[in-house]
Protein backbone atom coordinates (compact mmCIF):
# COMPACT_ATOMS: atom_id res chain seq x y z
CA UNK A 1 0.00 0.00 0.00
CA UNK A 2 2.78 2.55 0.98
CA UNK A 3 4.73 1.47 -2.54
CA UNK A 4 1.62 2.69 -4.38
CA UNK A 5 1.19 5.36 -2.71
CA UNK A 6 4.60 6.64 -3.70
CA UNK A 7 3.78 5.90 -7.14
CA UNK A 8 0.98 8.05 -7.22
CA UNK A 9 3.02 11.10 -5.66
CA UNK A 10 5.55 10.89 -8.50
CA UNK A 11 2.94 10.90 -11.22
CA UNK A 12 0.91 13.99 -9.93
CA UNK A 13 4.54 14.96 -9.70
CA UNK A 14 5.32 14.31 -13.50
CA UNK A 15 2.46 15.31 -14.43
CA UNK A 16 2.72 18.99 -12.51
CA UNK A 17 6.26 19.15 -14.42
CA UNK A 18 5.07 18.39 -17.75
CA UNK A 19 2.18 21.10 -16.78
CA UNK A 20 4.48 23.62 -16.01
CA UNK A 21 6.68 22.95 -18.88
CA UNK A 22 4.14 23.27 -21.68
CA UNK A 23 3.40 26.86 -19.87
CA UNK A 24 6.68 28.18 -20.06
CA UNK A 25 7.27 26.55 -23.42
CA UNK A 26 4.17 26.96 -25.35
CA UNK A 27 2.36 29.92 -23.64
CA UNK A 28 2.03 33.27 -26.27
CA UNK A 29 2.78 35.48 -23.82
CA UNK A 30 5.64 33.61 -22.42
CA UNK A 31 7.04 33.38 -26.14
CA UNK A 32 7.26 36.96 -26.87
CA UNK A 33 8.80 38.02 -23.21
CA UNK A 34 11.56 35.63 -24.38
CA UNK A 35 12.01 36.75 -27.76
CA UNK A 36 11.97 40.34 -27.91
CA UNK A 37 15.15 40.47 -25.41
CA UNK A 38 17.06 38.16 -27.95
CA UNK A 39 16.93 40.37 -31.09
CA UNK A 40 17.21 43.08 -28.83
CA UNK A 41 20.24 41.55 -27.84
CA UNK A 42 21.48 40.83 -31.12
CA UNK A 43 20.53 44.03 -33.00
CA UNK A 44 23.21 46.05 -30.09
CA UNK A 45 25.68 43.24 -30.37
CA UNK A 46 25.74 43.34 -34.13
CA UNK A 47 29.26 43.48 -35.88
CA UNK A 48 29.15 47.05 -37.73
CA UNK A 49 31.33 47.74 -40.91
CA UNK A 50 34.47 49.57 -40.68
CA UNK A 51 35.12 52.54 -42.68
CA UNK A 52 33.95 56.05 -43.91
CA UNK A 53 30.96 57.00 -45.40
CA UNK A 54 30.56 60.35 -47.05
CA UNK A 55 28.16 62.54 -47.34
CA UNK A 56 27.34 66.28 -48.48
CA UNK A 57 24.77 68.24 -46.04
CA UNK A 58 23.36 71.36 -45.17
CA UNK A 59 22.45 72.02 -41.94
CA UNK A 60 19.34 73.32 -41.03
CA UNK A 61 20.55 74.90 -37.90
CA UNK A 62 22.06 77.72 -38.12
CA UNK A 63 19.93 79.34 -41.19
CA UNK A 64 21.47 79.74 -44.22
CA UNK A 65 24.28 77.10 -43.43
CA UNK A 66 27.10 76.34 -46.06
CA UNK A 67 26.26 72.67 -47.90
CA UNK A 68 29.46 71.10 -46.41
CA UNK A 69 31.04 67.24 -46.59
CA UNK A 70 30.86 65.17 -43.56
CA UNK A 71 32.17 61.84 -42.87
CA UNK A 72 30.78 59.16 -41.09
CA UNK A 73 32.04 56.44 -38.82
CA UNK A 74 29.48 52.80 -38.95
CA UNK A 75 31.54 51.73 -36.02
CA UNK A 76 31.23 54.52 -33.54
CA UNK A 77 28.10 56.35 -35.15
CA UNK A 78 29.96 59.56 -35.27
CA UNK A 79 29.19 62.27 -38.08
CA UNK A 80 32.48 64.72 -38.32
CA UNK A 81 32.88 67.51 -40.60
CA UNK A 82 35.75 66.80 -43.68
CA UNK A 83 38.26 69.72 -43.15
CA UNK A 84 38.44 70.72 -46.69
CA UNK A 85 39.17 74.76 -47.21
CA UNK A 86 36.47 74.85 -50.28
CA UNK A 87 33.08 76.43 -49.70
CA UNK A 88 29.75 74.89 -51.25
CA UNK A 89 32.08 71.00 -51.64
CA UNK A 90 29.50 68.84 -52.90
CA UNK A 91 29.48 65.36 -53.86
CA UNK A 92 32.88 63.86 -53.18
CA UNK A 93 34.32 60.63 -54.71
CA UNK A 94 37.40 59.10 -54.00
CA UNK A 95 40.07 56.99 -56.40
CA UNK A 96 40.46 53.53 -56.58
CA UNK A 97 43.81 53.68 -54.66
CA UNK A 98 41.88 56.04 -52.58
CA UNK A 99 44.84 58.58 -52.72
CA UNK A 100 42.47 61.18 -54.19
CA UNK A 101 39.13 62.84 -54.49
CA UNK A 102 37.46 64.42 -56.48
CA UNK A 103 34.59 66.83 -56.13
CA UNK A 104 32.25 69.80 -57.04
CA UNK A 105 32.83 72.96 -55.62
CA UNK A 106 31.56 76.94 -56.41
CA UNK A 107 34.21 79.49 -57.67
CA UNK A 108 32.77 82.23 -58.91
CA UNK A 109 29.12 81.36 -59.13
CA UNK A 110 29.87 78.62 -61.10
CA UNK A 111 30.32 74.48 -60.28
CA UNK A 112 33.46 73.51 -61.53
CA UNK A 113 34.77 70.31 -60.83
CA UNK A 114 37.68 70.14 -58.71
CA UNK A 115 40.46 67.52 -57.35
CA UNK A 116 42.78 67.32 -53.88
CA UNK A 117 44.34 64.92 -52.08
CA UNK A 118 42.72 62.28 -49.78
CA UNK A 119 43.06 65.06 -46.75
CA UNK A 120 41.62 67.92 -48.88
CA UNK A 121 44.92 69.42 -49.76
CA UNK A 122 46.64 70.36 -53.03
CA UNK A 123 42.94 71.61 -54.85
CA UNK A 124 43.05 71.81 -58.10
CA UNK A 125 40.43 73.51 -60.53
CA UNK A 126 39.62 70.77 -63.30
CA UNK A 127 37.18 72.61 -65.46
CA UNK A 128 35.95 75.91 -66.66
CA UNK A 129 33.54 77.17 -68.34
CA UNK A 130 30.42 78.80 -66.53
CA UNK A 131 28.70 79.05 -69.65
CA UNK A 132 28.22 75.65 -69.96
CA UNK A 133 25.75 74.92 -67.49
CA UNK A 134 26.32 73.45 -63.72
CA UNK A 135 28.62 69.91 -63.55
CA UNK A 136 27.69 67.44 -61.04
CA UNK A 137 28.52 64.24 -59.83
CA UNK A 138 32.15 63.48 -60.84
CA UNK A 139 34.10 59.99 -60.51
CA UNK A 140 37.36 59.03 -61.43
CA UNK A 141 38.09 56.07 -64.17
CA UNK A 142 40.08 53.13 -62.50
CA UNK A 143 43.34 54.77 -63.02
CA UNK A 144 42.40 58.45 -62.31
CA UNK A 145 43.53 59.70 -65.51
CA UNK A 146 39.86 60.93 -66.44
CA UNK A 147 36.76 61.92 -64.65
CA UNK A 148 33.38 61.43 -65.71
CA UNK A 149 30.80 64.04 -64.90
CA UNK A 150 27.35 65.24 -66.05
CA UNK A 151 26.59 68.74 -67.35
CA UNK A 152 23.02 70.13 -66.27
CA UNK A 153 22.47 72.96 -69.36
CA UNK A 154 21.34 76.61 -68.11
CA UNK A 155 17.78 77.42 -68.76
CA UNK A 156 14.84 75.82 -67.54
CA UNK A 157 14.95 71.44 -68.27
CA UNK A 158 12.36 69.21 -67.73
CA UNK A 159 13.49 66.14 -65.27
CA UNK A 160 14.70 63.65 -67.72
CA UNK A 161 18.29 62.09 -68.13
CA UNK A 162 18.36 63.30 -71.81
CA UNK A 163 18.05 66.83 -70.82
CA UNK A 164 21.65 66.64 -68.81
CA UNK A 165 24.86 65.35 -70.99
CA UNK A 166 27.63 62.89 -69.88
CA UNK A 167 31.16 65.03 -70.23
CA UNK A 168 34.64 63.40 -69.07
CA UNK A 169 37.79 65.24 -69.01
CA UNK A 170 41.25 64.57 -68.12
CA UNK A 171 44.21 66.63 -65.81
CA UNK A 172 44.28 68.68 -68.93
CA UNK A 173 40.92 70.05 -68.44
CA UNK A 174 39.89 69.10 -71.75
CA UNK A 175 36.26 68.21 -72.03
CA UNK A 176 34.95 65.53 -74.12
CA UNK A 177 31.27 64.84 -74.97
CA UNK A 178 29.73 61.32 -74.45
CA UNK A 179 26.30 61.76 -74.48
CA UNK A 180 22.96 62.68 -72.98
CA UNK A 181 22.03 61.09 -69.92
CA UNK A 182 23.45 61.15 -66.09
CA UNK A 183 24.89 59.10 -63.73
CA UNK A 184 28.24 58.06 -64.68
CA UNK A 185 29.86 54.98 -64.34
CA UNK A 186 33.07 53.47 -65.33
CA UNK A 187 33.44 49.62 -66.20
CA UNK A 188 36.70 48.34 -64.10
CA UNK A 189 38.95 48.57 -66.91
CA UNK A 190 37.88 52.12 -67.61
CA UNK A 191 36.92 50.89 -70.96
CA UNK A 192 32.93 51.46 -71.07
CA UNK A 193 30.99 53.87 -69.16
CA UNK A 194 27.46 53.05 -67.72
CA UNK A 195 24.91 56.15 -68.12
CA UNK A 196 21.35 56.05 -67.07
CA UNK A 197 19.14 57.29 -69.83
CA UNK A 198 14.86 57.43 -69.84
CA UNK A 199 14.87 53.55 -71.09
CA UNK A 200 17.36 52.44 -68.83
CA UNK A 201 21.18 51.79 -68.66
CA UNK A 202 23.10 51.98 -71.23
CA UNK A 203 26.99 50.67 -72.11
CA UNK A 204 29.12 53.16 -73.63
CA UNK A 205 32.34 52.16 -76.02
CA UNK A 206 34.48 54.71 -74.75
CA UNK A 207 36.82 53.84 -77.28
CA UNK A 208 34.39 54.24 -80.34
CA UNK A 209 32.15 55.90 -78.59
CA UNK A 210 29.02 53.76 -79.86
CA UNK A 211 26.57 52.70 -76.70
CA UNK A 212 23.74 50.12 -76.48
CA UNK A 213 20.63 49.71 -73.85
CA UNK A 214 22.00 46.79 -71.31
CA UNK A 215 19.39 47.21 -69.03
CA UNK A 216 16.16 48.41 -69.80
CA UNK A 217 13.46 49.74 -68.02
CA UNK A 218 9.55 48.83 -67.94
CA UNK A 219 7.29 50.91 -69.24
CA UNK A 220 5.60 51.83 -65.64
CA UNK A 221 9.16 53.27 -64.56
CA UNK A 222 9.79 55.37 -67.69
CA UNK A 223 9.71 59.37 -67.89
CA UNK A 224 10.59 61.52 -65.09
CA UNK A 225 11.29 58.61 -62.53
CA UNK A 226 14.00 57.98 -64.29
CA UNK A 227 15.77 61.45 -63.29
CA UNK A 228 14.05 62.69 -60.22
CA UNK A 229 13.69 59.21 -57.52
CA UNK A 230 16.68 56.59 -59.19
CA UNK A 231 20.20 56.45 -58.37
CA UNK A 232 23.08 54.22 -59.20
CA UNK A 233 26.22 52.83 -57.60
CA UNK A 234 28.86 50.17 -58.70
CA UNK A 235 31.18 48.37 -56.39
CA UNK A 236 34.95 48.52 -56.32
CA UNK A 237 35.32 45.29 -58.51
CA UNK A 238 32.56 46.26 -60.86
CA UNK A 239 30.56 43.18 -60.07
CA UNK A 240 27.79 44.72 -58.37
CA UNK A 241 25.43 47.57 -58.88
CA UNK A 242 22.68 49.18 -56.57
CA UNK A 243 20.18 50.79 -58.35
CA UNK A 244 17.22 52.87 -56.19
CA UNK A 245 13.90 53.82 -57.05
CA UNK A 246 11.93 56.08 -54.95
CA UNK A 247 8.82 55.86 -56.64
CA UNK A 248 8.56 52.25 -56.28
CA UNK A 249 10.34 52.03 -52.72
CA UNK A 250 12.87 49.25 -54.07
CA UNK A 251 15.75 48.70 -54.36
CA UNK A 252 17.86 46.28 -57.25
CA UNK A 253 20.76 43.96 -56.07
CA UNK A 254 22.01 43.65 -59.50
CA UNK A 255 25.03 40.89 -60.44
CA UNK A 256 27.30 42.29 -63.76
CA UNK A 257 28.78 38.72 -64.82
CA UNK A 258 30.04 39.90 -67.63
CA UNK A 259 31.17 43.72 -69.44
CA UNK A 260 32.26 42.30 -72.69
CA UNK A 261 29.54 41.50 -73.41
CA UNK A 262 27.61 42.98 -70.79
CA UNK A 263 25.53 40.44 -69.38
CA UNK A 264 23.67 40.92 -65.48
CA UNK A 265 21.10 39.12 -63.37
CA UNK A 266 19.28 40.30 -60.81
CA UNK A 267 20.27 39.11 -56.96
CA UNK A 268 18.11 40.91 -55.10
CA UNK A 269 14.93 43.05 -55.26
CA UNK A 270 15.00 45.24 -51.46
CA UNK A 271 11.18 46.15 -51.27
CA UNK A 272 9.54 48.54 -48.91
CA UNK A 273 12.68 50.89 -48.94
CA UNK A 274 12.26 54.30 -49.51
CA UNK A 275 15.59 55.55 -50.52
CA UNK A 276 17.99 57.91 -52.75
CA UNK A 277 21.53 57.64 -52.99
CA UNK A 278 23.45 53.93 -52.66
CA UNK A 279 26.64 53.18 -51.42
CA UNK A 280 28.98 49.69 -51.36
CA UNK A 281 31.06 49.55 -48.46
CA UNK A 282 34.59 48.31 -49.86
CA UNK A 283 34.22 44.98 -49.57
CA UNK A 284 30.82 45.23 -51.34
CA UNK A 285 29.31 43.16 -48.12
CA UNK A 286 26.89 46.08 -46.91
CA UNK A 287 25.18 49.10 -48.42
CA UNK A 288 24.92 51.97 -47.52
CA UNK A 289 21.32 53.83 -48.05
CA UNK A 290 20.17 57.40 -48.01
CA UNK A 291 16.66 56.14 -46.32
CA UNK A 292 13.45 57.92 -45.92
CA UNK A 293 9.77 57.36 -45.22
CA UNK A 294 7.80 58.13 -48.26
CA UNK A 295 5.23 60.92 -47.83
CA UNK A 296 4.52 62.68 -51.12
CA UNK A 297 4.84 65.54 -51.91
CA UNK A 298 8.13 65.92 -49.46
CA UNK A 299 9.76 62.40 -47.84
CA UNK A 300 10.03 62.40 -43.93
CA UNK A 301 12.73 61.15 -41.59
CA UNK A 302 16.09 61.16 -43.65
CA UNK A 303 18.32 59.14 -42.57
CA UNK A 304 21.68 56.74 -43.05
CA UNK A 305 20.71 53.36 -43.23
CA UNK A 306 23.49 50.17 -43.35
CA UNK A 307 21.96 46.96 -44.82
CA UNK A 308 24.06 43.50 -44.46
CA UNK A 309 24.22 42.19 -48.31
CA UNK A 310 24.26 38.79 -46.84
CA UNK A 311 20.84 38.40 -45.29
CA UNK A 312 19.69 41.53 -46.43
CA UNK A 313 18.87 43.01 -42.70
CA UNK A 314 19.31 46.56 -41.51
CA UNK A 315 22.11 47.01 -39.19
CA UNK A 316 21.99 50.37 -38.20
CA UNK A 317 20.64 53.93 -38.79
CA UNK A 318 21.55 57.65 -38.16
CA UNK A 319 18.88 60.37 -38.04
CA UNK A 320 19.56 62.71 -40.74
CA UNK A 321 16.61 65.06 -39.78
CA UNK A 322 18.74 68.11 -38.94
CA UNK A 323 20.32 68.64 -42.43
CA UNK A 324 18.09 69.68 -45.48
CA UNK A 325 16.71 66.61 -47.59
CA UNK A 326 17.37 68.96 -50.96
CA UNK A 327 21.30 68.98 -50.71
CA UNK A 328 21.64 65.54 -49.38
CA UNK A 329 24.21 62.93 -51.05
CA UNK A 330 25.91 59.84 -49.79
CA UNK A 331 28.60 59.39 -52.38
CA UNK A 332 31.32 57.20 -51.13
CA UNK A 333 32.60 54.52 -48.52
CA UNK A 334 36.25 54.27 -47.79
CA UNK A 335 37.90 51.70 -45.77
């Protein structure tokens, strides 16, 4: 009688165990008390890229601030000010070596495109010619022996990439017409030149300079899209691009397996992001977003935004809402 007894005690004893268990275990509320502290945990303990990012702001505080470049630390979150002597330095892009930049800066009322060393020193005036119109976002070919800009023509121009023209021009300041379009790109052996036109990217023969439509667009992104909410950026080896479009909030993971000829697939499609100007880290393993939440007619909350190119996740973010969303670029990432 007493052994049966004891057998009974342990299996309301099991049985309270294997109660208690399923609670803890299976229980909703129990479940999301224990998750939320793990990706907590894991978002702070993340592994951030190294690096600089850089960027050309205004900021809103005090009025009437100079647009300025700033450069930006992943690892510490810190936003510092580039100490560069140049007033109104916009859109800075470094060479391959990383031993110069080059950049647009005012002289005279006019943009003119400019070059220095990697600290800012030694400027030197590149171009002239007010005239013209106003240059804007330069980049150096592989070698830094020419730099490829585009040329927005005085007078009033409807937002399309045919009503700006692709220039590039060497140390001699000698400027040489490529065609009509914007967003210049140069192939890794500087021997094509990607442009974005109204029907999509095109490859430019720099050589003969004959082009051809590599990547075409769909008809519902066609027109002003084209020029006012998509922007371009190829990675150090030449094997990636990121390609934005605002109006769509996506953004294009796209694979170049081939220049000669150009041949591409597409790796990713980002959707639900709401951004402007894209930026490879070195090692082409994160990306680098100017990030936004799309209210039309104006976007809200600018900010930097770091995605992980191997699961795609955001890693981090800095608030951007103190500088002025109309002279905002992220143009570069430097190890």
């Amino acid at each position: 009688m007493e052994t049966g007894s004891k057998k009974i005690v342990w299996i309301v004893v099991a049985a309270i165990l294997i109660i208690a268990a399923a609670v803890y275990f299976f229980y909703p509320g129990k479940q999301q008390i224990n998750h939320l502290p793990a990706a907590k945990t894991a978002i702070n303990n993340v592994q951030l890229p190294e690096g600089k990012i850089y960027l050309t702001l205004q900021s809103l505080y005090p009025e009437n601030s100079p647009v300025a470049f700033y450069e930006f630390s992943p690892t510490s979150k810190k936003l510092n000010k580039f100490p560069i002597k140049e007033n109104s330095f916009l859109t800075p892009r470094f060479s391959d070596d990383g031993k110069k930049m080059v950049f647009v800066a005012e002289r005279g009322g006019a943009a003119e495109i400019f070059t220095a060393d990697n600290d800012g020193s030694d400027i030197k005036q590149i171009t002239t010619g007010a005239d013209k119109g106003y240059k804007q976002t330069p980049v150096f070919s592989p070698d830094a022996s020419l730099i490829a800009f585009t040329l927005k023509p005085k007078g009033p121009l409807l937002p399309y990439p045919e009503n700006r023209n692709i220039y590039i021009v060497g140390s001699d300041g000698k400027e040489k017409f490529i065609a009509a379009g914007v967003n210049p790109m140069f192939s890794p052996d500087g021997k094509f030149l990607l442009i974005l036109k109204n029907d999509g990217l095109h490859s430019i023969d720099l050589k003969t300079n004959k082009g051809r439509l590599v990547i075409p667009l769909s008809k519902e992104i066609k027109g002003s899209g084209a020029m006012v909410s998509m922007k371009l950026f190829l990675s150090r080896s030449g094997e990636l691009l990121a390609w934005t479009n605002m109006e769509r909030k996506q953004v294009y993971i796209i694979k170049i397996s081939s220049w000669e000829p150009f041949q591409y697939y597409f790796v990713k499609t980002m959707l639900d992001v709401a951004a402007f100007w894209p930026v490879f880290s070195p090692d082409a393993k994160y990306l680098a977003l100017q990030e936004v939440d799309w209210a039309a007619p104006v976007p809200k909350n600018p900010r930097l935004a770091i995605y992980d190119l191997k699961n795609f996740q955001k890693q981090t973010t800095y608030d951007l809402n103190s500088y002025e969303q109309t002279a905002m670029w992220i143009t570069d990432w430097q190890p």
